[in-house]
Protein backbone atom coordinates (compact mmCIF):
# COMPACT_ATOMS: atom_id res chain seq x y z
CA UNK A 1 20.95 4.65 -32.69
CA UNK A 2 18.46 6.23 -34.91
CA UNK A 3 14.98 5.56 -35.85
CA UNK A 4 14.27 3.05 -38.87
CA UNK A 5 12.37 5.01 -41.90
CA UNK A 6 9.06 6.91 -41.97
CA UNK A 7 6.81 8.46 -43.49
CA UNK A 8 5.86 12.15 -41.27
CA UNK A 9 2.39 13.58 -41.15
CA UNK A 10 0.73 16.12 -39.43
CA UNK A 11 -2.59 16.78 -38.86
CA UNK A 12 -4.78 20.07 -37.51
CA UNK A 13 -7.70 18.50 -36.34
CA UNK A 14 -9.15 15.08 -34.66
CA UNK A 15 -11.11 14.41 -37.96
CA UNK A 16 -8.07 14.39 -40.26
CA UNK A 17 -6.06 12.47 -37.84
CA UNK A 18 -8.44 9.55 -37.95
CA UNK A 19 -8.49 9.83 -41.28
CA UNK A 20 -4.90 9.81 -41.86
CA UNK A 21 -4.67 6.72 -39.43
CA UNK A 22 -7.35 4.84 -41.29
CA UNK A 23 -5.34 5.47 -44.69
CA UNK A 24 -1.76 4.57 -43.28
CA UNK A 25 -3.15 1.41 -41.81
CA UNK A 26 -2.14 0.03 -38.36
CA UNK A 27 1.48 0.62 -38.54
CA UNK A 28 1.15 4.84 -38.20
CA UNK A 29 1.84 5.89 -34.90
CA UNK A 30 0.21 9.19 -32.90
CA UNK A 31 2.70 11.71 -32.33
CA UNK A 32 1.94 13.94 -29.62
CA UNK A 33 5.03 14.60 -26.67
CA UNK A 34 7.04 12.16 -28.15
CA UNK A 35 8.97 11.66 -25.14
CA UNK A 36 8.73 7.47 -24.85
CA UNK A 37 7.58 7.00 -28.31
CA UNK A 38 10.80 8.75 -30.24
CA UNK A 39 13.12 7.36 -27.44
CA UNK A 40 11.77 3.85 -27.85
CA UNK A 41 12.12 4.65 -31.86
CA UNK A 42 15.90 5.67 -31.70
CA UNK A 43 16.59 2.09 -29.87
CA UNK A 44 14.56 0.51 -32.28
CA UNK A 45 12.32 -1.15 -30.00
CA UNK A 46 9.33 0.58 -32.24
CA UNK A 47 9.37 1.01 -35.97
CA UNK A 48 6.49 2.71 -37.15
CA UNK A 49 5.95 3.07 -40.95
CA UNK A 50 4.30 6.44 -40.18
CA UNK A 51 3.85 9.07 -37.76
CA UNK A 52 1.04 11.45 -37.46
CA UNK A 53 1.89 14.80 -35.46
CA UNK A 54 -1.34 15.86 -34.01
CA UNK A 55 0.91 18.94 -31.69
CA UNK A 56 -0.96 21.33 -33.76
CA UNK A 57 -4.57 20.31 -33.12
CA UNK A 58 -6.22 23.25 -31.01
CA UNK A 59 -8.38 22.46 -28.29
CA UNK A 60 -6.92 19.31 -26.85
CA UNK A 61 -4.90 21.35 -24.06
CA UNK A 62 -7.48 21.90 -21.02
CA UNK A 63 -8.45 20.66 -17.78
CA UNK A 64 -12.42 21.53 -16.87
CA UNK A 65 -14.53 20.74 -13.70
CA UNK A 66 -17.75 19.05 -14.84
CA UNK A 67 -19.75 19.29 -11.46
CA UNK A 68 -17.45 16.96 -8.98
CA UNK A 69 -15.46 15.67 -11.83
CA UNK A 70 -12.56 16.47 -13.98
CA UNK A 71 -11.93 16.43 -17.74
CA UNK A 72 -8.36 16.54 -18.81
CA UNK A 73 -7.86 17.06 -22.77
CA UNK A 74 -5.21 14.46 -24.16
CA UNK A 75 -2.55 17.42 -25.13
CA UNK A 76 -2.20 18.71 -21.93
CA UNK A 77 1.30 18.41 -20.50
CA UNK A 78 2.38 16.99 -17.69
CA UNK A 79 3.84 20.32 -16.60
CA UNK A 80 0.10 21.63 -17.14
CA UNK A 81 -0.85 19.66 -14.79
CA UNK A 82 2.13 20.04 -11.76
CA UNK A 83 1.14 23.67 -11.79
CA UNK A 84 -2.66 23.01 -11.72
CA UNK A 85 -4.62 23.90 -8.58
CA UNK A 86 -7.39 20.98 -8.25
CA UNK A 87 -9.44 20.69 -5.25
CA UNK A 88 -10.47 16.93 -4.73
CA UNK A 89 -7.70 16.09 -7.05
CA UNK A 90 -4.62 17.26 -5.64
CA UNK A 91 -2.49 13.77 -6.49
CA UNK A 92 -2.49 14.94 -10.03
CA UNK A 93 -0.25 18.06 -9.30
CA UNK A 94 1.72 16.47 -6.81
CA UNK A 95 2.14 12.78 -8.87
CA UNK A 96 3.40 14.85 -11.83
CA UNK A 97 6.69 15.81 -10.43
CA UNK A 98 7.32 12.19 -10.51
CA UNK A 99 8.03 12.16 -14.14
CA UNK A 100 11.07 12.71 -15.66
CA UNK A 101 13.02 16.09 -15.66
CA UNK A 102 11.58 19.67 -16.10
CA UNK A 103 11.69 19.65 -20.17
CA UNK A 104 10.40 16.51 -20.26
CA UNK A 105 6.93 17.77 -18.40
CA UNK A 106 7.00 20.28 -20.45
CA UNK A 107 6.75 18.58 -23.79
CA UNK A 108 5.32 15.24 -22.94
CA UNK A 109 1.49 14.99 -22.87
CA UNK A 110 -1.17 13.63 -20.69
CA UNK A 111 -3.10 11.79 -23.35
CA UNK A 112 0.30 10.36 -24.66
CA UNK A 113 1.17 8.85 -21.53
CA UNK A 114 -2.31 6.77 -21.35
CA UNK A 115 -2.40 6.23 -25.01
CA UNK A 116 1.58 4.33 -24.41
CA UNK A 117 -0.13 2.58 -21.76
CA UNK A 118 3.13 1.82 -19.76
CA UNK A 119 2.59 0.17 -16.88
CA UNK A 120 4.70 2.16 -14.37
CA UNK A 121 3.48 5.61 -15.92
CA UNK A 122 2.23 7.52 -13.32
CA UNK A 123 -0.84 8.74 -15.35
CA UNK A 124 -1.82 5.17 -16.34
CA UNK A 125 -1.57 4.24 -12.65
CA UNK A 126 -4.14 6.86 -11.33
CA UNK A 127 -6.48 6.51 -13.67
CA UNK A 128 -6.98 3.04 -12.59
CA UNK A 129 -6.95 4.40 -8.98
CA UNK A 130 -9.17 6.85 -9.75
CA UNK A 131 -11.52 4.67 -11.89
CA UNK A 132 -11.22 7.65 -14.65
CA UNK A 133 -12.34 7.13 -18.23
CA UNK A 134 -10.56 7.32 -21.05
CA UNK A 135 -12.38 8.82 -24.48
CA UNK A 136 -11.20 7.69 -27.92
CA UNK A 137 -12.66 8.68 -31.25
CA UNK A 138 -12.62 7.38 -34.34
CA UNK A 139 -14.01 7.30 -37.78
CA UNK A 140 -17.97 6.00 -35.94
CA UNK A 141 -17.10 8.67 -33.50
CA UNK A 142 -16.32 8.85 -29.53
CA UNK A 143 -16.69 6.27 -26.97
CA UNK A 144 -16.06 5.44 -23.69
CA UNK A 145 -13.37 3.00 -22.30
CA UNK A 146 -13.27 2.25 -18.22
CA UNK A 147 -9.39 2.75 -17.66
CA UNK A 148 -9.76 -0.72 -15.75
CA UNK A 149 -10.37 -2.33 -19.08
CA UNK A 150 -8.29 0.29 -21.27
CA UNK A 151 -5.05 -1.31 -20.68
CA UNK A 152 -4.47 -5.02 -21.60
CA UNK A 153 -0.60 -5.44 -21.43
CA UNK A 154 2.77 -4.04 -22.21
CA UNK A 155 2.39 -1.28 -24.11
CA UNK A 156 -1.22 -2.48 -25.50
CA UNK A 157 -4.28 -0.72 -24.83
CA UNK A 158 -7.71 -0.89 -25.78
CA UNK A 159 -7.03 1.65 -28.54
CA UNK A 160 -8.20 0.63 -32.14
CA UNK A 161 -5.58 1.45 -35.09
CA UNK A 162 -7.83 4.00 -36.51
CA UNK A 163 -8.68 5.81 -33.19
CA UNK A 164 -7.21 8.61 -30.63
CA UNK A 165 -7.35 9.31 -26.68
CA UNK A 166 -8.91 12.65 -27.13
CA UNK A 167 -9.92 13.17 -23.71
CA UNK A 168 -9.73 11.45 -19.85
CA UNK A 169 -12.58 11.91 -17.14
CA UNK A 170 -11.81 11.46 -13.56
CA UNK A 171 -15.60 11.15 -12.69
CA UNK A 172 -15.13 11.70 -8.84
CA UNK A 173 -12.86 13.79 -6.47
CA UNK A 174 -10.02 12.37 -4.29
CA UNK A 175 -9.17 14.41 -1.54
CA UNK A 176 -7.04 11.14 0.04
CA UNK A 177 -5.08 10.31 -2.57
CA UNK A 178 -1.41 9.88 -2.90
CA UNK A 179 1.14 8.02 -5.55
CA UNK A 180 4.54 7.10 -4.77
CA UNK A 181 7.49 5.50 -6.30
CA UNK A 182 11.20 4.76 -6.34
CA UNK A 183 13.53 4.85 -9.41
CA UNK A 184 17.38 4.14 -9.10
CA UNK A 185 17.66 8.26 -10.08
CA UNK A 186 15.85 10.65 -10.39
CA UNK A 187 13.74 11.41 -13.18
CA UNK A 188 14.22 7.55 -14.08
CA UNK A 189 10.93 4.73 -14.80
CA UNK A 190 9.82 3.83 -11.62
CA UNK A 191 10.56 0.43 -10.34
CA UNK A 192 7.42 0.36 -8.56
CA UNK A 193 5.15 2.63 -7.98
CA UNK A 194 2.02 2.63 -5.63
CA UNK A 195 -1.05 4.63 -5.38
CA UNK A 196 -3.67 4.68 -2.49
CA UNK A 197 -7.17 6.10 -2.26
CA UNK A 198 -8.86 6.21 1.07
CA UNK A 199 -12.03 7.27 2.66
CA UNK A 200 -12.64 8.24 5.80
CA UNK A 201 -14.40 8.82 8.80
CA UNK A 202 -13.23 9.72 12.70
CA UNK A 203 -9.85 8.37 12.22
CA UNK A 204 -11.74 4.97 10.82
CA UNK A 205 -11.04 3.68 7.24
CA UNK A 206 -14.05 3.46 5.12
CA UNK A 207 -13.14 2.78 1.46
CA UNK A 208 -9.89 1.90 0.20
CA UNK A 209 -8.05 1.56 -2.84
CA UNK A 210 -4.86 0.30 -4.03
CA UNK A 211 -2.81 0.18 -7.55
CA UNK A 212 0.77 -0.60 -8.65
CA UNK A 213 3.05 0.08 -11.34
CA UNK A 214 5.96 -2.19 -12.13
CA UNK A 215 5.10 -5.31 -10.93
CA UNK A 216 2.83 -7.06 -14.34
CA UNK A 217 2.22 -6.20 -17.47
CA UNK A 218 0.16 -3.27 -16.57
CA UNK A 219 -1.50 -1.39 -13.30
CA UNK A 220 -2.37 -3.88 -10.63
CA UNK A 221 -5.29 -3.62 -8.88
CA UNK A 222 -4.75 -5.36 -5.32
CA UNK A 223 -7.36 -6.09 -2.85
CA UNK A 224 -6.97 -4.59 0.43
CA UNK A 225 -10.23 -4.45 2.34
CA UNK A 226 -9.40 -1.70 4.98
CA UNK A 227 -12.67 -1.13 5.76
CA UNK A 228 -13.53 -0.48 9.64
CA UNK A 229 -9.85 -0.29 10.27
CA UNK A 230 -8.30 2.49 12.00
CA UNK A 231 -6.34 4.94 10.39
CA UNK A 232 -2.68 4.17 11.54
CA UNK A 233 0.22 3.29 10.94
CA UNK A 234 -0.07 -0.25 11.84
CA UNK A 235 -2.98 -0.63 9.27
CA UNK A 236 -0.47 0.71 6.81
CA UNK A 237 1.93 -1.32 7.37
CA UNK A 238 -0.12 -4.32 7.03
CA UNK A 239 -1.74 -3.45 3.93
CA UNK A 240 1.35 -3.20 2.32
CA UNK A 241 2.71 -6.32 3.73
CA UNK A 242 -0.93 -8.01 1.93
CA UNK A 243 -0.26 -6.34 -1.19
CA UNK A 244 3.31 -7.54 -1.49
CA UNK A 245 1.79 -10.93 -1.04
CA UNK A 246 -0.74 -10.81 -3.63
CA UNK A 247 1.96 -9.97 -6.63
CA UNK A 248 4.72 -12.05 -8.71
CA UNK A 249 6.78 -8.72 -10.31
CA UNK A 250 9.34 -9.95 -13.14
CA UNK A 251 12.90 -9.88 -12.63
CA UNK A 252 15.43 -7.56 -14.53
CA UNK A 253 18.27 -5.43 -14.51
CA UNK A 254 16.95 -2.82 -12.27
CA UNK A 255 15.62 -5.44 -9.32
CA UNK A 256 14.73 -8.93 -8.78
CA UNK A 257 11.44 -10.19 -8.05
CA UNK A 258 11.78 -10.32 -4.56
CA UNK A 259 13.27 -6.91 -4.37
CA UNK A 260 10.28 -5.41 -6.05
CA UNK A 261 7.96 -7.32 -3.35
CA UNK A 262 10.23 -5.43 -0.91
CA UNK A 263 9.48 -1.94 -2.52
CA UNK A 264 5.69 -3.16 -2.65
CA UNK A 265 5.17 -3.37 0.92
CA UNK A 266 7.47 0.06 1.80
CA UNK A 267 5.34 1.90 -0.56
CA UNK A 268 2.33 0.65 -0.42
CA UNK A 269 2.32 1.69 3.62
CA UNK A 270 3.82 5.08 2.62
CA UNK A 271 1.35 5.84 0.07
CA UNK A 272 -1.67 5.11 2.45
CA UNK A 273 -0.02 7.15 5.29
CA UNK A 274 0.29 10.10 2.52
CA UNK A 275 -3.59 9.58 1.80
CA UNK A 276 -4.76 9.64 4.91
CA UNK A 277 -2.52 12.75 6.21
């Protein structure tokens, strides 16, 4: 199929996009990779009156250290990223290969990814893992949006009509960190996906973290108190075991609900193993 009518726009800085959004009205849509949002268009599953191509705005392609953190512009590919060396955040690099095939990093977009807000993206799962914040501006200016809060649901984020993700902070390095999935092929949507964030201390878990993709509406924080629990496999292996207990995934053509409980305990354990090693 093809998409349904639109009107196309582009725009060479942040300003005139908002501008242009607040003028089209709340059925324009940001173009920026375009890799889910024109694929969702040609099935018809979105038919926005408008687009606004904002691949021309300088500026919006970086990724800066800010004292321990890490500010990632929205325009920054996915590619950008898997070639990246970043100490303390190493899962970026190595979660980026998850997605897609080669052209597809290329053109697709960091910012893009969060602003879709799918729940099995691998960007909008570790920014929930790594508590990162996501910046939007609009016509009153920037603020700030928790990535815990940023996504409500399929495909809907916190993200007014007349506003953009220019920007996402990762306010903290994660040196044991890892994200893993499994799709039916590669370079397929993940069925589920898991990401794990540990600290630790002789062989002893500290502080953990855990957050899944493909198994609600959005990432899934579960709880998983590891703390004072050694580091091994058998701690793994439970964890996953309570985090497969804690969800209800929906049931579709690529896996049943119990299936994707199955995946949530296998990777789950796997991820935390790849943390802690």
């Amino acid at each position: 199929m093809k998409p349904a009518a639109f009107t196309y726009h582009r725009a060479y800085d942040v300003n005139e996009t908002i501008a242009l959004l607040g003028e089209l009205g709340p059925d324009a849509k940001i173009l920026a990779g375009g890799q889910s949002l024109v694929a969702m268009m040609n099935f018809r599953l979105a038919r926005p009156s408008a687009l606004v191509d904002i691949t021309r705005i300088a500026g919006l392609d970086y990724q800066r250290r800010d004292g321990d953190g890490l500010h990632i512009g929205a325009l920054t590919t996915h590619r950008a990223v898997e070639k990246a060396k970043l100490d303390g955040f190493a899962v970026l690099p190595k979660a980026a290969r998850w997605i897609g095939h080669y052209p597809i990093r290329c053109r697709g977009t960091f910012g893009g990814s969060i602003a879709h807000g799918d729940a099995t993206s691998e960007w909008c799962v570790l920014a929930v893992l790594l508590e990162a914040v996501i910046v939007l501006q609009g016509p009153t200016g920037q603020r700030e949006v928790p990535a815990t809060e940023f996504f409500h649901g399929f495909f809907m984020t916190a993200t007014e009509p007349d506003e953009m993700v220019v920007e996402i902070r990762f306010p903290r390095p994660a040196p044991h960190a890892a994200l893993t999935e499994f799709s039916q092929r590669k370079g397929d949507f993940a069925v589920v996906a898991a990401a794990a964030r540990l600290d630790l201390a002789n062989d002893e878990v500290l502080t953990s973290r855990i957050v899944l993709g493909g198994v609600g509406p959005k990432p899934v924080v579960v709880d998983a108190d590891l703390a004072g629990r050694p580091a091994t496999e058998d701690t793994w292996r439970a964890a996953g075991e309570a985090a497969a207990a804690q969800v209800d995934p929906p049931s579709d053509g690529h896996g049943s609900s119990a299936y994707r409980k199955k995946l949530t305990a296998t990777l789950v354990a796997r991820a935390l193993a790849e943390a802690a090693a």
